[in-house]
N, C-alpha and C. Protein backbone atom coordinates (compact mmCIF):
# COMPACT_ATOMS: atom_id res chain seq x y z
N UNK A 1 103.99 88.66 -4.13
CA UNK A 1 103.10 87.74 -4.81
C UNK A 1 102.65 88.39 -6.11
N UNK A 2 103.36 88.48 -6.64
CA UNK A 2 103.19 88.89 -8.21
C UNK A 2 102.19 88.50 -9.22
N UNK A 3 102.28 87.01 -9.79
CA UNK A 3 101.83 86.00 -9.91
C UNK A 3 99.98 85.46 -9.94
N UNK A 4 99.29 85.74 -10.53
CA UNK A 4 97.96 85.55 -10.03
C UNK A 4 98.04 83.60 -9.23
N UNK A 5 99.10 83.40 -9.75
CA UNK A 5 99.49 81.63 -9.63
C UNK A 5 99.85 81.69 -7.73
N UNK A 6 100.36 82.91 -7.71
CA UNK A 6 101.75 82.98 -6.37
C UNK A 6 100.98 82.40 -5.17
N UNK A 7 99.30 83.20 -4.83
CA UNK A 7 99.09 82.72 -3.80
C UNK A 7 98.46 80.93 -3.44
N UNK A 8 98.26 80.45 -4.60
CA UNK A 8 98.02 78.71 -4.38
C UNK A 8 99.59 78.49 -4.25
N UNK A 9 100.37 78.98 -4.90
CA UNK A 9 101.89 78.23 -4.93
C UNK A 9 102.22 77.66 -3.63
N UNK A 10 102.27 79.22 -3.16
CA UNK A 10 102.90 79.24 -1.54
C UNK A 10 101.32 78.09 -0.91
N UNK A 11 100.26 78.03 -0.79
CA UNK A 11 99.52 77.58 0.29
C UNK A 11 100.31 75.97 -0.33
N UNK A 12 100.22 75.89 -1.05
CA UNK A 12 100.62 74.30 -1.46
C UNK A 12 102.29 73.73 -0.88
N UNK A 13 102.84 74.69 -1.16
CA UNK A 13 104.22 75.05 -0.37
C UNK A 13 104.33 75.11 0.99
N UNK A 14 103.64 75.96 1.74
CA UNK A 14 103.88 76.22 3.05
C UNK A 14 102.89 75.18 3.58
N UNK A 15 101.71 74.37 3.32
CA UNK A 15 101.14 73.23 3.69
C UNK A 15 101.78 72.32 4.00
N UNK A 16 102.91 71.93 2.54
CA UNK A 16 104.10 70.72 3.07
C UNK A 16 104.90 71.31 4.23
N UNK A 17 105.33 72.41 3.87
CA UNK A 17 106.28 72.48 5.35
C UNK A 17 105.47 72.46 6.42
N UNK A 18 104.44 73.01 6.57
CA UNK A 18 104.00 72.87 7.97
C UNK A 18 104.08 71.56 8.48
N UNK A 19 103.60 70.36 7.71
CA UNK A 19 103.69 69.06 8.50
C UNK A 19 105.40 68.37 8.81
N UNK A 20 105.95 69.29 8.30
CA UNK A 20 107.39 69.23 9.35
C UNK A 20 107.38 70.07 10.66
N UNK A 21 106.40 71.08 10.66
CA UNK A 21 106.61 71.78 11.78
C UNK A 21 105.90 71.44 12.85
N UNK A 22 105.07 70.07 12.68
CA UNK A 22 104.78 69.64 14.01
C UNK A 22 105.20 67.91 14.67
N UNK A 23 106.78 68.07 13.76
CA UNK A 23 107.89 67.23 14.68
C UNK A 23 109.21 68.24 15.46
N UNK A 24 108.25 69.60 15.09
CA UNK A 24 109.45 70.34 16.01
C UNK A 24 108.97 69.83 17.76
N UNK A 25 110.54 69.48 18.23
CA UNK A 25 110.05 69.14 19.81
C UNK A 25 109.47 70.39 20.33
N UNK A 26 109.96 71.43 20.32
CA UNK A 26 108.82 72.71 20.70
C UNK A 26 108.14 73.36 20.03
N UNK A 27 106.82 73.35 20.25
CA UNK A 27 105.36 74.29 19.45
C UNK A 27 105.12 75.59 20.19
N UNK A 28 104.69 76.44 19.15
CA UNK A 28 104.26 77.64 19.89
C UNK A 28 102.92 77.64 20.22
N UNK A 29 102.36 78.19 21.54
CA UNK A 29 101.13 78.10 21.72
C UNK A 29 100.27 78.49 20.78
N UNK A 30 100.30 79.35 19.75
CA UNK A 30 99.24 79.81 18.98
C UNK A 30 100.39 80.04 17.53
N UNK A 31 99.79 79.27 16.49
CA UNK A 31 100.33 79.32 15.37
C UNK A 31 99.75 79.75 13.73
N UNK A 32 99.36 80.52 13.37
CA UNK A 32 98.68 81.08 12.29
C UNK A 32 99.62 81.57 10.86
N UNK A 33 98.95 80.99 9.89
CA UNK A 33 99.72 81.69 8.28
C UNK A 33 98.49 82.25 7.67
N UNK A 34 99.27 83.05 7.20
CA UNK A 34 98.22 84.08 5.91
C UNK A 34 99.76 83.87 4.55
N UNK A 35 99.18 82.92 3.62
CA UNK A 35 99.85 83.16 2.79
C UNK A 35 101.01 82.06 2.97
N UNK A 36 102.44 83.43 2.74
CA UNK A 36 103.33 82.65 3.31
C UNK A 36 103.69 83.82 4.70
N UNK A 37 103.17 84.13 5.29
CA UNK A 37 103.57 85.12 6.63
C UNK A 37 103.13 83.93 7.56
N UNK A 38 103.80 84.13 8.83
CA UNK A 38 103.17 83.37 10.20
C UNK A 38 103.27 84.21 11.07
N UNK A 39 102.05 83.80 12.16
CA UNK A 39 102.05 84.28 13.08
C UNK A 39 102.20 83.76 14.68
N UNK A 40 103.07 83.81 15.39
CA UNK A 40 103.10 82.83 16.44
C UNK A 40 103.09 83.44 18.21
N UNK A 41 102.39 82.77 18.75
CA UNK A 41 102.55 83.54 20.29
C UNK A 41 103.87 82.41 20.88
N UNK A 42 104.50 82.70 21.54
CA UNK A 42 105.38 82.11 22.09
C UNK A 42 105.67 81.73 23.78
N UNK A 43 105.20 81.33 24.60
CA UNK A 43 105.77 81.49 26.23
C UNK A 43 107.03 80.71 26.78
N UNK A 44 107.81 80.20 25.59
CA UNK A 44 108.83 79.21 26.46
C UNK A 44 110.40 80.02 26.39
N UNK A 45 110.48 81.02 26.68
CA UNK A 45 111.72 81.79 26.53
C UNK A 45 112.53 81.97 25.12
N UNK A 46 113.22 83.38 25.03
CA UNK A 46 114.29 83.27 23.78
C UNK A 46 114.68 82.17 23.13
N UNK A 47 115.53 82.10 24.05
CA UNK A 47 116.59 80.59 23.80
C UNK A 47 116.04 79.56 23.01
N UNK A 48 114.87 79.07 23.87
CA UNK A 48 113.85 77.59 22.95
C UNK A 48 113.20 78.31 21.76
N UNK A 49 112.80 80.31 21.95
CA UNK A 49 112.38 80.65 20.75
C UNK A 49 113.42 80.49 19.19
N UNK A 50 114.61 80.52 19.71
CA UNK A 50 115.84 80.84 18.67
C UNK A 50 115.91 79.00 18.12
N UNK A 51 115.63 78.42 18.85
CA UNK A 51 116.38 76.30 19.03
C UNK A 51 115.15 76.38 17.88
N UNK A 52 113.41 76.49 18.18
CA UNK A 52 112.40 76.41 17.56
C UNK A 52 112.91 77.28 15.97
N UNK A 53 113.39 78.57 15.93
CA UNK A 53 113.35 79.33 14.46
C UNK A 53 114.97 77.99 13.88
N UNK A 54 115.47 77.77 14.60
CA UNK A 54 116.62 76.96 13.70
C UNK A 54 116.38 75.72 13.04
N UNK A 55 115.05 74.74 13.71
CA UNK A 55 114.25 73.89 13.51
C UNK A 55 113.69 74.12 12.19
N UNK A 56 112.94 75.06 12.39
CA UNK A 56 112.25 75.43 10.77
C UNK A 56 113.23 75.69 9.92
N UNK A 57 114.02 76.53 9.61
CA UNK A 57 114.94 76.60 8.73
C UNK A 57 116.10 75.82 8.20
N UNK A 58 115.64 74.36 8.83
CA UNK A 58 116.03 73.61 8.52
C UNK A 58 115.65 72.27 7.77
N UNK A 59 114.13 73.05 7.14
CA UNK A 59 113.24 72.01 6.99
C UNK A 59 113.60 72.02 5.34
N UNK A 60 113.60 73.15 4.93
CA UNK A 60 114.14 73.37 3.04
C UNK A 60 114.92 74.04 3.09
N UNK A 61 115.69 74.22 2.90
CA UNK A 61 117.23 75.41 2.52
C UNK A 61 117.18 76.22 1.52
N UNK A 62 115.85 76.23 0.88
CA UNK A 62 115.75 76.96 0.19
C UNK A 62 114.75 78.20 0.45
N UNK A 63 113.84 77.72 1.45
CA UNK A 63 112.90 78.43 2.27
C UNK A 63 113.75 79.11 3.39
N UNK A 64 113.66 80.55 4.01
CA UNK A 64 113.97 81.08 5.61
C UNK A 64 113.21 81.56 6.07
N UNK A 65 113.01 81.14 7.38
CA UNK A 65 112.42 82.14 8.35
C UNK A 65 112.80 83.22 8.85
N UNK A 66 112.14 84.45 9.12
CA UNK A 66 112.85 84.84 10.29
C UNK A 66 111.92 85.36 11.13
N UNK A 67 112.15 86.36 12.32
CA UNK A 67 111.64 86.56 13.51
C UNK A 67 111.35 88.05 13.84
N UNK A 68 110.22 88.74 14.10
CA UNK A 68 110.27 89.65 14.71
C UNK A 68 109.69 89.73 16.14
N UNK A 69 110.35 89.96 17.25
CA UNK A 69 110.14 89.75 18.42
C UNK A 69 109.73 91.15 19.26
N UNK A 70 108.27 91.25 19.93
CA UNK A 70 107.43 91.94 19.99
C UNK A 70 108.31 92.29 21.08
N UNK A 71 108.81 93.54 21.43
CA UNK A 71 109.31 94.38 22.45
C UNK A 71 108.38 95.32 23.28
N UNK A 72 108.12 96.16 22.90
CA UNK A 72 107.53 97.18 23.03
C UNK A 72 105.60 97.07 23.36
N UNK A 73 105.99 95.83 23.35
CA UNK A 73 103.89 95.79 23.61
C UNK A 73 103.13 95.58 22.33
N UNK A 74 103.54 95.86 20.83
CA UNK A 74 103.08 95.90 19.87
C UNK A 74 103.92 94.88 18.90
N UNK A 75 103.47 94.50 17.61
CA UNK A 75 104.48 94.00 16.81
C UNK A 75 103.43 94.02 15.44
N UNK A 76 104.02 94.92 14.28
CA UNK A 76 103.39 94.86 13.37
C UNK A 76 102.91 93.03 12.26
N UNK A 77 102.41 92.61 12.22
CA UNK A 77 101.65 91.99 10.93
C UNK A 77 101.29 92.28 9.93
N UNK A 78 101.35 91.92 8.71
CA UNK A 78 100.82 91.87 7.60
C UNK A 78 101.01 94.05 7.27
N UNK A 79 99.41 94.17 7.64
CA UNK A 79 99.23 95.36 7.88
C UNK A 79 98.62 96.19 9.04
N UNK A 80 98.65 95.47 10.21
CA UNK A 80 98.09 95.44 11.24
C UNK A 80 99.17 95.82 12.72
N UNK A 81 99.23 96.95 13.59
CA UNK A 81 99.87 96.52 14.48
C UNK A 81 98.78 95.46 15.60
N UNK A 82 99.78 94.37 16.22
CA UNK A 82 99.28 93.52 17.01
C UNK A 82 100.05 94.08 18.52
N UNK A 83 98.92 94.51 19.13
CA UNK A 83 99.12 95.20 20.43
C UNK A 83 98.59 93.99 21.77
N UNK A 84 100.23 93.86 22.72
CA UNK A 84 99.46 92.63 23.64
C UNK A 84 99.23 93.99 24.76
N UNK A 85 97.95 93.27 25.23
CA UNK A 85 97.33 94.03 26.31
C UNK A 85 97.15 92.73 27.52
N UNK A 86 97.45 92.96 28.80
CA UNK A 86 97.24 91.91 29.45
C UNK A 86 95.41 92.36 30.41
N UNK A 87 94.45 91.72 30.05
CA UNK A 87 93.15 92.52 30.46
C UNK A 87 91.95 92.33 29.12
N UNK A 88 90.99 92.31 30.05
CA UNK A 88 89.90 92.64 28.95
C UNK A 88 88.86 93.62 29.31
N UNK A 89 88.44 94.21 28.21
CA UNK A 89 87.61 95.06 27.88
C UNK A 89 86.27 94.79 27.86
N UNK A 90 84.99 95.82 28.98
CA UNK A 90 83.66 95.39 28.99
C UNK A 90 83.09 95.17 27.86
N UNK A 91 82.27 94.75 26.83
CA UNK A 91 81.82 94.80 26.08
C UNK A 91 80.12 94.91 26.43
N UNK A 92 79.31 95.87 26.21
CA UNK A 92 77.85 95.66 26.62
C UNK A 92 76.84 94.90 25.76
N UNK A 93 76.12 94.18 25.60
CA UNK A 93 75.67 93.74 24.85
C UNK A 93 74.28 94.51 24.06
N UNK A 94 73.76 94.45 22.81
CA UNK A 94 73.15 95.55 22.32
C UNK A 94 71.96 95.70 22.90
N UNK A 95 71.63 94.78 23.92
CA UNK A 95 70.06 94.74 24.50
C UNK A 95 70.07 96.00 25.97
N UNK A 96 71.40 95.95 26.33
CA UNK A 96 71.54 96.43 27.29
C UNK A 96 71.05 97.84 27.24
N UNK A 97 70.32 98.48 28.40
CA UNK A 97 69.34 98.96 28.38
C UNK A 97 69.81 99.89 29.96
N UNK A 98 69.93 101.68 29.51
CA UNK A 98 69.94 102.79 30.64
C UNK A 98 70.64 103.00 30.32
């Protein structure tokens, strides 16, 4: 994003495509953009994940997606690793008291 222009470009850009992306017959449960990056949780297997990335890239031919598929428990973002943990963590609240 070079451009002081770049980041309205893309939101104006990736806005139109998104409203193609919800005549894809499969959605991902959790779908987020920063920019032009996305972020998606997925539970319906590879296969419908790969049918879903061919969907999008078929929306402009001039636009591609692609995929990085979290192996290992982690999967970097932006600048962030995104670590799945299955569990949650106590949190105490600040009143809490001993």
């Amino acid at each position: 994003m070079g451009s002081p222009h770049s980041p309205l470009l893309a939101n104006v850009c990736m806005n139109k495509i998104e409203e193609n992306f919800k005549m894809a017959p499969l959605q991902p449960a959790v779908f987020m953009r920063y920019l032009d990056d996305y972020f998606a949780l997925w539970s319906q297997g590879r296969e419908r994940l790969e049918k879903f990335l061919k969907f999008v890239n078929q929306i402009d031919e001039q636009i591609k997606f692609m995929m990085e598929v979290e192996e290992a428990e982690w999967l970097p973002f932006l600048d962030v690793e995104v670590i799945c943990s299955y569990g949650t963590p106590n949190h105490p609240k600040p009143t809490l008291k001993g």
